[in-house]
Protein backbone atom coordinates (compact mmCIF):
# COMPACT_ATOMS: atom_id res chain seq x y z
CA UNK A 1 18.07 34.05 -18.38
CA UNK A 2 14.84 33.01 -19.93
CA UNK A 3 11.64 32.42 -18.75
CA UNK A 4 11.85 28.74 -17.91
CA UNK A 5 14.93 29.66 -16.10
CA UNK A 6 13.24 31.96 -14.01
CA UNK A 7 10.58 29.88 -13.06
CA UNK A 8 13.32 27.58 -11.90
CA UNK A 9 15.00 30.19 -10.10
CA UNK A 10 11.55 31.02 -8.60
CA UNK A 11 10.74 27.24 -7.41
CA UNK A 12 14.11 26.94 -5.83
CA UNK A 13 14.14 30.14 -4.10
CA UNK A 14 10.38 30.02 -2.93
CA UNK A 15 10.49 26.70 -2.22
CA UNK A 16 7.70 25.59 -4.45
CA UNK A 17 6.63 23.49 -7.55
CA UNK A 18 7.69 24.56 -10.60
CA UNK A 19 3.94 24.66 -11.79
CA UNK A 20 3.22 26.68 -8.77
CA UNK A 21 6.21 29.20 -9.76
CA UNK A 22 5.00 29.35 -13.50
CA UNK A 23 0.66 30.27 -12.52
CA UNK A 24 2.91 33.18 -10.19
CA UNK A 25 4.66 34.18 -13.39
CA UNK A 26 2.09 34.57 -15.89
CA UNK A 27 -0.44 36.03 -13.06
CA UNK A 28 2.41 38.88 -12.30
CA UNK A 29 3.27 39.04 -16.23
CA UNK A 30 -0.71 39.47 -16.81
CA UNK A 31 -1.33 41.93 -14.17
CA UNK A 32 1.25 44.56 -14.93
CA UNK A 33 0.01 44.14 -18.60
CA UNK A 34 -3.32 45.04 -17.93
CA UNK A 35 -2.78 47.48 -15.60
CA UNK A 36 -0.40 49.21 -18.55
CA UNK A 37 -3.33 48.49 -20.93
CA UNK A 38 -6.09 50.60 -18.75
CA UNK A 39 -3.01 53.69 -19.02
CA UNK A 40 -2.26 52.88 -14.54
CA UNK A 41 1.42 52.76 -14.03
CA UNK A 42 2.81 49.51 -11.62
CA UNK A 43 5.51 51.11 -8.79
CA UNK A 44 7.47 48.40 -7.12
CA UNK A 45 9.54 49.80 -4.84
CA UNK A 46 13.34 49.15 -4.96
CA UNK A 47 12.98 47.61 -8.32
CA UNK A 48 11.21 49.75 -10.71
CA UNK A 49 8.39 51.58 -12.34
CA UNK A 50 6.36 49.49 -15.18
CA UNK A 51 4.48 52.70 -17.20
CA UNK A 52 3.20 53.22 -20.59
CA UNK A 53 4.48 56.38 -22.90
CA UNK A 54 3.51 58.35 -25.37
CA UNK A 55 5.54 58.33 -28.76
CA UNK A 56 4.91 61.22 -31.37
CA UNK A 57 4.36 60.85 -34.56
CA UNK A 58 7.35 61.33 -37.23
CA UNK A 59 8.60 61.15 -40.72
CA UNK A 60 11.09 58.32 -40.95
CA UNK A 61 12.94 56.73 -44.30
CA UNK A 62 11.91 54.04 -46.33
CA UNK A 63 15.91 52.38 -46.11
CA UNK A 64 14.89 50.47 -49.61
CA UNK A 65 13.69 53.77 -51.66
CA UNK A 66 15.09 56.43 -49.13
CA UNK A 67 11.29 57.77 -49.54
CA UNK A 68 10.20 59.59 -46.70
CA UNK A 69 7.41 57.59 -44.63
CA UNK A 70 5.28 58.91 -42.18
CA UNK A 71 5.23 57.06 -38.70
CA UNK A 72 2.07 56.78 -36.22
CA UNK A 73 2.02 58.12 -32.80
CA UNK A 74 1.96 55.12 -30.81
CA UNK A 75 2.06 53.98 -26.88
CA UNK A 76 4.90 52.16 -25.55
CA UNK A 77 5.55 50.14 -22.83
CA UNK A 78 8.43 52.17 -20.49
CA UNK A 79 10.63 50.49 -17.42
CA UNK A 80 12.67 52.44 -15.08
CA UNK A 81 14.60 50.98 -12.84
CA UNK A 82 14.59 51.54 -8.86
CA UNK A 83 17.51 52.86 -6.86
CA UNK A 84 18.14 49.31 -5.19
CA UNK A 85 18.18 47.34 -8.51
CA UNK A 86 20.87 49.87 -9.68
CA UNK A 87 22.99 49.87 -6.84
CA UNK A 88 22.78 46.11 -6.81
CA UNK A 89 23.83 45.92 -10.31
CA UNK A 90 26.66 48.24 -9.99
């Protein structure tokens, strides 16, 4: 599924216009990514936890050379999924 199918899932489900569903999209989409920017993790319950990691720093390989590289600590995005989303998938 990809975003325009969503929204379209959204419309029909919510019974609303499909610009309606898209502003409800992008607001959510927005939200949880600035709430992971200021380092706040977004709980919703039964689906999942939206959170922001830290990764270490580490020597990798350049695969062209086979030259060791060194790689940045960085922050990534993390999802875990809720109990309820993985009993409905299941």
């Amino acid at each position: 599924m990809n975003k325009s199918e969503l929204i379209e899932a959204i419309a029909a489900s919510a019974d609303i216009p499909k610009a309606a569903a898209t502003r409800a999209l992008d607001a959510m989409v927005d939200t949880v990514t600035e709430s992971l920017k200021s380092g706040e993790t977004v709980s919703l319950v039964g689906f999942g936890t939206f959170s922001v990691k830290e990764r270490a720093a580490r020597t990798g390989r350049n695969p062209q050379t086979g030259e060791p590289i060194q790689i940045s600590a960085a922050k990534v995005p993390s999802f875990k999924a809720g109990k309820a989303l993985k009993d409905s998938v299941n």
